[in-house]
PDB file of N, CA and C in Angstrom:
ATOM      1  N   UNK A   1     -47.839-104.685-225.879  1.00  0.00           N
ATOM      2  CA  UNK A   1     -46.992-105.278-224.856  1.00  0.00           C
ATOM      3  C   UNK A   1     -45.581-105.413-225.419  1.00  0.00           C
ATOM      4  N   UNK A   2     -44.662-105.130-224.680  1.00  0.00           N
ATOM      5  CA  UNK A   2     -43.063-104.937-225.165  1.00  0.00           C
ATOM      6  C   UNK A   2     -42.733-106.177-225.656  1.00  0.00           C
ATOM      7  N   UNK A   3     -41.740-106.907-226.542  1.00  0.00           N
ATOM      8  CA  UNK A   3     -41.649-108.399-227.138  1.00  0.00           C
ATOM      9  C   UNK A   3     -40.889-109.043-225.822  1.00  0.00           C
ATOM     10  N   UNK A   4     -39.831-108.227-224.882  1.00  0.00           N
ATOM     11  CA  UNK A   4     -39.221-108.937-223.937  1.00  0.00           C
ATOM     12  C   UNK A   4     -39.508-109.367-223.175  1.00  0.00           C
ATOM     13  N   UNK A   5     -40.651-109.214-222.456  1.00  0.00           N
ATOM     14  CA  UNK A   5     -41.897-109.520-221.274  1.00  0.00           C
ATOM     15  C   UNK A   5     -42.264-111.037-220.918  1.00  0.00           C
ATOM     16  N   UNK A   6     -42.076-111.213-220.353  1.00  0.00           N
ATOM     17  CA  UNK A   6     -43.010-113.101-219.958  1.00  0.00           C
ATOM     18  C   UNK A   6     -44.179-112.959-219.759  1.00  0.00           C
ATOM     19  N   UNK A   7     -44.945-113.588-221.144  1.00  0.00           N
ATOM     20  CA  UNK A   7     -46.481-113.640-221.327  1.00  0.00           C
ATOM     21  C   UNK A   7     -47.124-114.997-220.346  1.00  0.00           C
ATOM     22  N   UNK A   8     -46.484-115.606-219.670  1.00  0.00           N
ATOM     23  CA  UNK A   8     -47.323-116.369-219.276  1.00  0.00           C
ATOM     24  C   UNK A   8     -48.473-116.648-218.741  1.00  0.00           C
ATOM     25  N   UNK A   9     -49.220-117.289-218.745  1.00  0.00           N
ATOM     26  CA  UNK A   9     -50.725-117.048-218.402  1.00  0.00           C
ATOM     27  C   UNK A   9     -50.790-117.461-216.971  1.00  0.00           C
ATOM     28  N   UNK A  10     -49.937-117.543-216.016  1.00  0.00           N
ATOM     29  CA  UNK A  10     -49.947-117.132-214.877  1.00  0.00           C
ATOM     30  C   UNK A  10     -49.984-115.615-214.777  1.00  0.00           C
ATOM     31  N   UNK A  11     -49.470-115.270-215.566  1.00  0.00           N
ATOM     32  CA  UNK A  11     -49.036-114.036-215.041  1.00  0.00           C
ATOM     33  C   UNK A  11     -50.454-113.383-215.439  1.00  0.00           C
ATOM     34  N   UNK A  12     -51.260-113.469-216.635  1.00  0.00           N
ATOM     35  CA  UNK A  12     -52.982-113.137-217.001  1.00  0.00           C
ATOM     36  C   UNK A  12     -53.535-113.406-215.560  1.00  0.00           C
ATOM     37  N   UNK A  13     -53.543-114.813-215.351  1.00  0.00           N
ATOM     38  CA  UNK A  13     -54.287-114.866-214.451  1.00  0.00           C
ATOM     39  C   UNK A  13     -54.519-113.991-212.996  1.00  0.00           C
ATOM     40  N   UNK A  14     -52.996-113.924-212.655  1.00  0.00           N
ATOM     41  CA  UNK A  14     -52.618-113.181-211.659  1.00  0.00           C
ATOM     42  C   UNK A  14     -53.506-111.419-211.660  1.00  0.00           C
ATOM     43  N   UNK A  15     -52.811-111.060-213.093  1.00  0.00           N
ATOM     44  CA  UNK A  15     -53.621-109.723-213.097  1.00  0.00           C
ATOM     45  C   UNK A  15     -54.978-109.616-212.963  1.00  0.00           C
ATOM     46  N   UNK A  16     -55.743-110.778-213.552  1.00  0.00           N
ATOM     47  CA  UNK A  16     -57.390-110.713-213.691  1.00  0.00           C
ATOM     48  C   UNK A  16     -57.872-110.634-211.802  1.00  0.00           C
ATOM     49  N   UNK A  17     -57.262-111.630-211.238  1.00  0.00           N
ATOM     50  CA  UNK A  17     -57.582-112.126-210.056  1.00  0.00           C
ATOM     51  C   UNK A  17     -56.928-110.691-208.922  1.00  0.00           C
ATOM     52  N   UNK A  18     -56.378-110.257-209.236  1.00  0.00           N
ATOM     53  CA  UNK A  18     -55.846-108.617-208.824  1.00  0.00           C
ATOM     54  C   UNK A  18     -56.468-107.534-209.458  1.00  0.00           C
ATOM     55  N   UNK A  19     -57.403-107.848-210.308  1.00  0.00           N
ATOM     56  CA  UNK A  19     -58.226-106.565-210.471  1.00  0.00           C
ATOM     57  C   UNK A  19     -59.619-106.992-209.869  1.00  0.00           C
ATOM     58  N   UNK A  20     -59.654-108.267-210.018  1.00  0.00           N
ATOM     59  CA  UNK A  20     -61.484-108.711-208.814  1.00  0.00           C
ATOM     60  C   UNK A  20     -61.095-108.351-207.523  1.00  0.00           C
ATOM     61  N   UNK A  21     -60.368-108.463-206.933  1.00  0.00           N
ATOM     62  CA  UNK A  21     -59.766-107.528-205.577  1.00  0.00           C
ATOM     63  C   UNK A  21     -59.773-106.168-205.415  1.00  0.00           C
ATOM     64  N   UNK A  22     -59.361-105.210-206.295  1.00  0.00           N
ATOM     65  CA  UNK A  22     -58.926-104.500-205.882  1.00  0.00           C
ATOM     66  C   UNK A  22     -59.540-103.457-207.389  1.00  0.00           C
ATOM     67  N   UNK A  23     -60.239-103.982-207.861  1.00  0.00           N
ATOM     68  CA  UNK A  23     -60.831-103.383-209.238  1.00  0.00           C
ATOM     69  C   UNK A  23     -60.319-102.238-209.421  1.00  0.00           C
ATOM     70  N   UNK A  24     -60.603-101.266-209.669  1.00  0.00           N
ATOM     71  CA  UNK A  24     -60.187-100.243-210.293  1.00  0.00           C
ATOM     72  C   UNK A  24     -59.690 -99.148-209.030  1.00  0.00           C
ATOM     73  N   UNK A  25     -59.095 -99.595-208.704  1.00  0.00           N
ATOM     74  CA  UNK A  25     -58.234 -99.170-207.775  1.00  0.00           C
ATOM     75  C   UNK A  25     -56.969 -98.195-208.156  1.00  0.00           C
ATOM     76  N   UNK A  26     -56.190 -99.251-209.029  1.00  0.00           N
ATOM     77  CA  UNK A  26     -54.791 -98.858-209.101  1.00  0.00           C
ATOM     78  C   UNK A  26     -55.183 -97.969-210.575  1.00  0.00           C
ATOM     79  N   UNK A  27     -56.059 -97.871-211.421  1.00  0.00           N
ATOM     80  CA  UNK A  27     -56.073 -96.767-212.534  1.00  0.00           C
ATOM     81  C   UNK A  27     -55.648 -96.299-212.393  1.00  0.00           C
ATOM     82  N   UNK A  28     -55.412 -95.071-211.925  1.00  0.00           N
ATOM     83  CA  UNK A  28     -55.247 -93.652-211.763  1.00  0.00           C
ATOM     84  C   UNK A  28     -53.600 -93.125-210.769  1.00  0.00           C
ATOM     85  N   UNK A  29     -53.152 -94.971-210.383  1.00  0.00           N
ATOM     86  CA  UNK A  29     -51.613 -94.885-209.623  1.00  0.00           C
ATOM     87  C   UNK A  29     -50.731 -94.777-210.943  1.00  0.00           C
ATOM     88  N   UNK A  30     -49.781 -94.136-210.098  1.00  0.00           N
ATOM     89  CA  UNK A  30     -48.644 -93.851-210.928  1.00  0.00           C
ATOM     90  C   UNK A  30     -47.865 -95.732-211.278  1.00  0.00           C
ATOM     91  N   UNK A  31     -47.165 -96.001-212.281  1.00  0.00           N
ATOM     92  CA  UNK A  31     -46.790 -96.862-212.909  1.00  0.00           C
ATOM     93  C   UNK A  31     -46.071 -97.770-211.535  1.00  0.00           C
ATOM     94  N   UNK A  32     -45.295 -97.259-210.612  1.00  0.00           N
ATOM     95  CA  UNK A  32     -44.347 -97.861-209.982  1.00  0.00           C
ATOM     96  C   UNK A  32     -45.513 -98.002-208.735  1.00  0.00           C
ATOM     97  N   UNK A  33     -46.241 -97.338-208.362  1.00  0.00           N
ATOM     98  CA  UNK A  33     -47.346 -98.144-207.405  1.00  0.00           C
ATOM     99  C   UNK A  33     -47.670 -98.969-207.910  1.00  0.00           C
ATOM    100  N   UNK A  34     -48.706 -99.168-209.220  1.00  0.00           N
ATOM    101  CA  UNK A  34     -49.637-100.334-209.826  1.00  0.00           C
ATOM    102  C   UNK A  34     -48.451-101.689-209.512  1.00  0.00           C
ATOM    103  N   UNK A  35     -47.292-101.540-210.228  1.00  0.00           N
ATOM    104  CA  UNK A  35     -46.251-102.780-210.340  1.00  0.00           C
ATOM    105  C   UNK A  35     -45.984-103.175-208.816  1.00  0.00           C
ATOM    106  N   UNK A  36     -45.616-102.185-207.856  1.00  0.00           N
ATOM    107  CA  UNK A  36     -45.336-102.920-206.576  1.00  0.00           C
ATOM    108  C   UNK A  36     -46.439-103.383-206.040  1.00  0.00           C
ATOM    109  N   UNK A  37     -47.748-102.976-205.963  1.00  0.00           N
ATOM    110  CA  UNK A  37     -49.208-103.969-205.365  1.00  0.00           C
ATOM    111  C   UNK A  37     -49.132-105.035-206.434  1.00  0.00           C
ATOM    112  N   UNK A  38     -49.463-105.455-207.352  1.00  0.00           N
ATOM    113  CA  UNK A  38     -49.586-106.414-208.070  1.00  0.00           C
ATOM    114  C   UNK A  38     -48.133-107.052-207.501  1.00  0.00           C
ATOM    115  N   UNK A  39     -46.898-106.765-207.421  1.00  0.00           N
ATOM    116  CA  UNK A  39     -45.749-107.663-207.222  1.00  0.00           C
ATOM    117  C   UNK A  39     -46.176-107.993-205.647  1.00  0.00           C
ATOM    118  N   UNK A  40     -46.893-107.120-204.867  1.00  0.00           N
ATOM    119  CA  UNK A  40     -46.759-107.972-203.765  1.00  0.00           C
ATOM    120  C   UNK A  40     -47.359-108.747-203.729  1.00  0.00           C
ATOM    121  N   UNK A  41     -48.840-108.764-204.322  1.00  0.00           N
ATOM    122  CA  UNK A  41     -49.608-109.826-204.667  1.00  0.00           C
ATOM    123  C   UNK A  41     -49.399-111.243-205.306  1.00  0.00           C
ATOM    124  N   UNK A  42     -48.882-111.058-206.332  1.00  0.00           N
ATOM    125  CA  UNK A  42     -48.336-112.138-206.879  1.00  0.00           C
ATOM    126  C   UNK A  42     -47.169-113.192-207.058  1.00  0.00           C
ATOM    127  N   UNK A  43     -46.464-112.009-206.241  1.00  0.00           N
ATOM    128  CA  UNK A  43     -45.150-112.962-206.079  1.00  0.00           C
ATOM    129  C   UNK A  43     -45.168-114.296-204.832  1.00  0.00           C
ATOM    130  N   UNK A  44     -46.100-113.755-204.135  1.00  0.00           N
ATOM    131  CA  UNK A  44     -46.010-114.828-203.449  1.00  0.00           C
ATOM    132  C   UNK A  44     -46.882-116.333-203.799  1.00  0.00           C
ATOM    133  N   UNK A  45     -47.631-115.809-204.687  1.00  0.00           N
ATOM    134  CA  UNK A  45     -48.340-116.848-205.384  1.00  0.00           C
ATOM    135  C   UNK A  45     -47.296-117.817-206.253  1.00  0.00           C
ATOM    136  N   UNK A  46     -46.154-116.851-207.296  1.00  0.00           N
ATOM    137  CA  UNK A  46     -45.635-117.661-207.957  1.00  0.00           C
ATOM    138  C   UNK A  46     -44.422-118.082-207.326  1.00  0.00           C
ATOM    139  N   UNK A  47     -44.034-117.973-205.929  1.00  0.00           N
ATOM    140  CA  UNK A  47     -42.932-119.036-205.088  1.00  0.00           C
ATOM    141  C   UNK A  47     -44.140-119.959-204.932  1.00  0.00           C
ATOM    142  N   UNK A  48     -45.124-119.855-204.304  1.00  0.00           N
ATOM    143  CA  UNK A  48     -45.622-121.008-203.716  1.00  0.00           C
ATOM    144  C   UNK A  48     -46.278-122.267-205.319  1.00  0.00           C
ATOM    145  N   UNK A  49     -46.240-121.515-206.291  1.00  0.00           N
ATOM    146  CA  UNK A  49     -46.248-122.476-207.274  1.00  0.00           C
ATOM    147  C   UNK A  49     -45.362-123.044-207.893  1.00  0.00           C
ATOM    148  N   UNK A  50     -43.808-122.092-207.606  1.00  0.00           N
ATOM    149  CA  UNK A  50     -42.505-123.026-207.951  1.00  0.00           C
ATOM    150  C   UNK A  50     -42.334-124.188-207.159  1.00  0.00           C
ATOM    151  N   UNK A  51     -42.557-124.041-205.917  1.00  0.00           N
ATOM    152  CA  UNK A  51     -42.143-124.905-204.580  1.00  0.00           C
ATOM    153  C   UNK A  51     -43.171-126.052-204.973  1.00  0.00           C
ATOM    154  N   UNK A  52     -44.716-125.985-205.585  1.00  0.00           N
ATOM    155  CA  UNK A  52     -45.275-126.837-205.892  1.00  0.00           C
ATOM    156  C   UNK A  52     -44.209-127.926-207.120  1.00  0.00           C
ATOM    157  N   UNK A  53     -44.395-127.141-207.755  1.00  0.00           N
ATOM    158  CA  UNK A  53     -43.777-127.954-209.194  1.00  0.00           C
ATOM    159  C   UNK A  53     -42.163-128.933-208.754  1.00  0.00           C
ATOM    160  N   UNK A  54     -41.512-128.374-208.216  1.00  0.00           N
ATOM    161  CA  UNK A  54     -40.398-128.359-207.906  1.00  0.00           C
ATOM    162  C   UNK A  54     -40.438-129.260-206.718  1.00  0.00           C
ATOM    163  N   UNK A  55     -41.160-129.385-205.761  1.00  0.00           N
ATOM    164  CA  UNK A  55     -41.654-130.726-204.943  1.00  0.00           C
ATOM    165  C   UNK A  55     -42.266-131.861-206.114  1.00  0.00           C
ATOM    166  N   UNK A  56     -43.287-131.629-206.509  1.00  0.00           N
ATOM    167  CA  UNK A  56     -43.632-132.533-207.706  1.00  0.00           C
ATOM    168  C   UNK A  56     -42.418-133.364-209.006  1.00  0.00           C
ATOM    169  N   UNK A  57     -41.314-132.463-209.414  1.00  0.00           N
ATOM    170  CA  UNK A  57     -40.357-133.100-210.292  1.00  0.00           C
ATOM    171  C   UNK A  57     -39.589-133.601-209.419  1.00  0.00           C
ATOM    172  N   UNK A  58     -39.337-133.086-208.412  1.00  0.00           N
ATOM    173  CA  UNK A  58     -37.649-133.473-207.687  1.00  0.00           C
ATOM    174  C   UNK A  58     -37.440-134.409-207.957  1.00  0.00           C
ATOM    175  N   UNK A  59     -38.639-135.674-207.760  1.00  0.00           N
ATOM    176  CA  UNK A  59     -38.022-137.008-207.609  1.00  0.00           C
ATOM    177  C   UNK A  59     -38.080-137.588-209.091  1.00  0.00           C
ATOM    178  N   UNK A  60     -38.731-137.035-209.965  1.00  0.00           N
ATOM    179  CA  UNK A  60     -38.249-137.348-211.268  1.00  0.00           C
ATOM    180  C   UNK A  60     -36.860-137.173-211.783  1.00  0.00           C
ATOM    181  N   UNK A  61     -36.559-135.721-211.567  1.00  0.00           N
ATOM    182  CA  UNK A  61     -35.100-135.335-211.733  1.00  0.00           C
ATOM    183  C   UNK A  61     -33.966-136.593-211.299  1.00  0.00           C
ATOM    184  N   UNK A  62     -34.717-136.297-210.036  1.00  0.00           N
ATOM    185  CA  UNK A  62     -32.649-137.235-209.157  1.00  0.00           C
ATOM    186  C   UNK A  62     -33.104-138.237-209.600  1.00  0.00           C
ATOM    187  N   UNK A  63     -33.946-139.213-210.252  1.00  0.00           N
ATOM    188  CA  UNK A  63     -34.349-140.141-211.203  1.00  0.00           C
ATOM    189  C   UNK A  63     -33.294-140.629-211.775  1.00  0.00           C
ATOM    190  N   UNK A  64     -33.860-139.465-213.387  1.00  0.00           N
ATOM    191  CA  UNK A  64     -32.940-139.622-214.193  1.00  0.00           C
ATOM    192  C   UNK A  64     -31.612-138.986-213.754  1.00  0.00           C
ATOM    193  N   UNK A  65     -31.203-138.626-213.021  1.00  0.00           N
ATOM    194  CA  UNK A  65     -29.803-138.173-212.953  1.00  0.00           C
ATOM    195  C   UNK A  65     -29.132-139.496-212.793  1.00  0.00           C
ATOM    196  N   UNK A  66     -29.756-139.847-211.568  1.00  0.00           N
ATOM    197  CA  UNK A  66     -28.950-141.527-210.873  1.00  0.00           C
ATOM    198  C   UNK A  66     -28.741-142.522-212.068  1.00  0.00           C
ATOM    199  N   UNK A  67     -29.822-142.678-213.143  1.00  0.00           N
ATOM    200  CA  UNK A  67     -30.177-143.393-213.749  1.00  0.00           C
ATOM    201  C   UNK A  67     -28.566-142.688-215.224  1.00  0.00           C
ATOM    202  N   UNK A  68     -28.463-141.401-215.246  1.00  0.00           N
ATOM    203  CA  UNK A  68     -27.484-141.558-216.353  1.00  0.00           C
ATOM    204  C   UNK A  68     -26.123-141.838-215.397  1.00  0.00           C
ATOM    205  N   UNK A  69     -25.755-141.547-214.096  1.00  0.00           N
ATOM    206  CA  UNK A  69     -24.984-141.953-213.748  1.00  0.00           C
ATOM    207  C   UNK A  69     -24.664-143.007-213.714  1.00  0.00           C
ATOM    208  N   UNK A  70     -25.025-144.398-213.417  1.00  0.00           N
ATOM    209  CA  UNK A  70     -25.405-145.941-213.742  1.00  0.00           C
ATOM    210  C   UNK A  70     -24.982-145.955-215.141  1.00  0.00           C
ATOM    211  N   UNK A  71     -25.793-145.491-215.755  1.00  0.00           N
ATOM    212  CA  UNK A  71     -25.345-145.990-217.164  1.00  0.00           C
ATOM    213  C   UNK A  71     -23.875-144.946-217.211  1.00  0.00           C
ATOM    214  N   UNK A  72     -23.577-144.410-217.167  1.00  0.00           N
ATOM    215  CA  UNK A  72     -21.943-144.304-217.273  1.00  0.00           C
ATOM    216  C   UNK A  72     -20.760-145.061-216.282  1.00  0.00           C
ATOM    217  N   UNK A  73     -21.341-145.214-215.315  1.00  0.00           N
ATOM    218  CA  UNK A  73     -20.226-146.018-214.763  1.00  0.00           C
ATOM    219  C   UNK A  73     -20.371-147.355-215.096  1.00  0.00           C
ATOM    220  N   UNK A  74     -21.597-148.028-215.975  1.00  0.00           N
ATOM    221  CA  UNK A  74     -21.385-149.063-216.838  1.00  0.00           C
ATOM    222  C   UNK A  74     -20.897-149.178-217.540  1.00  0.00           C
ATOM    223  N   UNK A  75     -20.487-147.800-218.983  1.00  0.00           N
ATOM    224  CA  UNK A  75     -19.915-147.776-219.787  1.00  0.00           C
ATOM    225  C   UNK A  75     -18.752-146.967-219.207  1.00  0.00           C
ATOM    226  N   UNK A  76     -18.211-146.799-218.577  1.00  0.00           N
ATOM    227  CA  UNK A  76     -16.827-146.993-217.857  1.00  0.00           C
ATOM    228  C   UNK A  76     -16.458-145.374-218.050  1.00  0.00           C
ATOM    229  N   UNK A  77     -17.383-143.997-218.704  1.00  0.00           N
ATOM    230  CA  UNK A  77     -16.694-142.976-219.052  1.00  0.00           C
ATOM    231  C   UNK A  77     -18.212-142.068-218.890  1.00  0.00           C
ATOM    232  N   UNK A  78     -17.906-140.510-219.103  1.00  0.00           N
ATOM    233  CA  UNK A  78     -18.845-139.686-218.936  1.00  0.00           C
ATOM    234  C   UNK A  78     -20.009-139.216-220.525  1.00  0.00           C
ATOM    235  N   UNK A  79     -19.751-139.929-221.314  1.00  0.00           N
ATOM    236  CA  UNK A  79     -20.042-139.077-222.668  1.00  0.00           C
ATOM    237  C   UNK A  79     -21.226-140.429-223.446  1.00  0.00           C
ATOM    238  N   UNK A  80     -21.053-141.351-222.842  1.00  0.00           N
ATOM    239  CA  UNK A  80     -21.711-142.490-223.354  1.00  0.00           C
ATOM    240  C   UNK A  80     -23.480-142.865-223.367  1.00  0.00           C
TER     241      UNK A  80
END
């Protein structure tokens, strides 16, 4: 596997769960078929798991954001 690649194990999973579908299907496709079925497959999996996560932090985030803002306009400057 090339070193530049994102190994994440979404992305394992994705492939395993795209070959119980569609098993040995794409063998024998040329490189740029195999990548566009698997991308159509999976991409929509990994928006709908950003949108998870990203509903889940939001309100942590603007949290701490509010929370360093407060503390700087206590200490009267941005660096504090």
């Amino acid at each position: 596997m090339p070193e530049d690649v994102y190994k994440g194990v979404d992305i394992i999973e994705h492939a395993y769960n795209f070959y119980k579908i569609n098993g040995g299907k794409f063998v024998n496709a040329d490189e740029e078929s195999r990548k566009s079925a698997l991308v159509e497959y999976a991409l929509p999996l990994n928006i709908d798991g950003l949108e998870k996560d990203l509903a889940k932090y939001r309100y942590r985030i603007r949290y701490l954001v509010q929370r360093k803002l407060a503390s700087q306009e206590r200490c009267g400057k941005a660096d504090c």
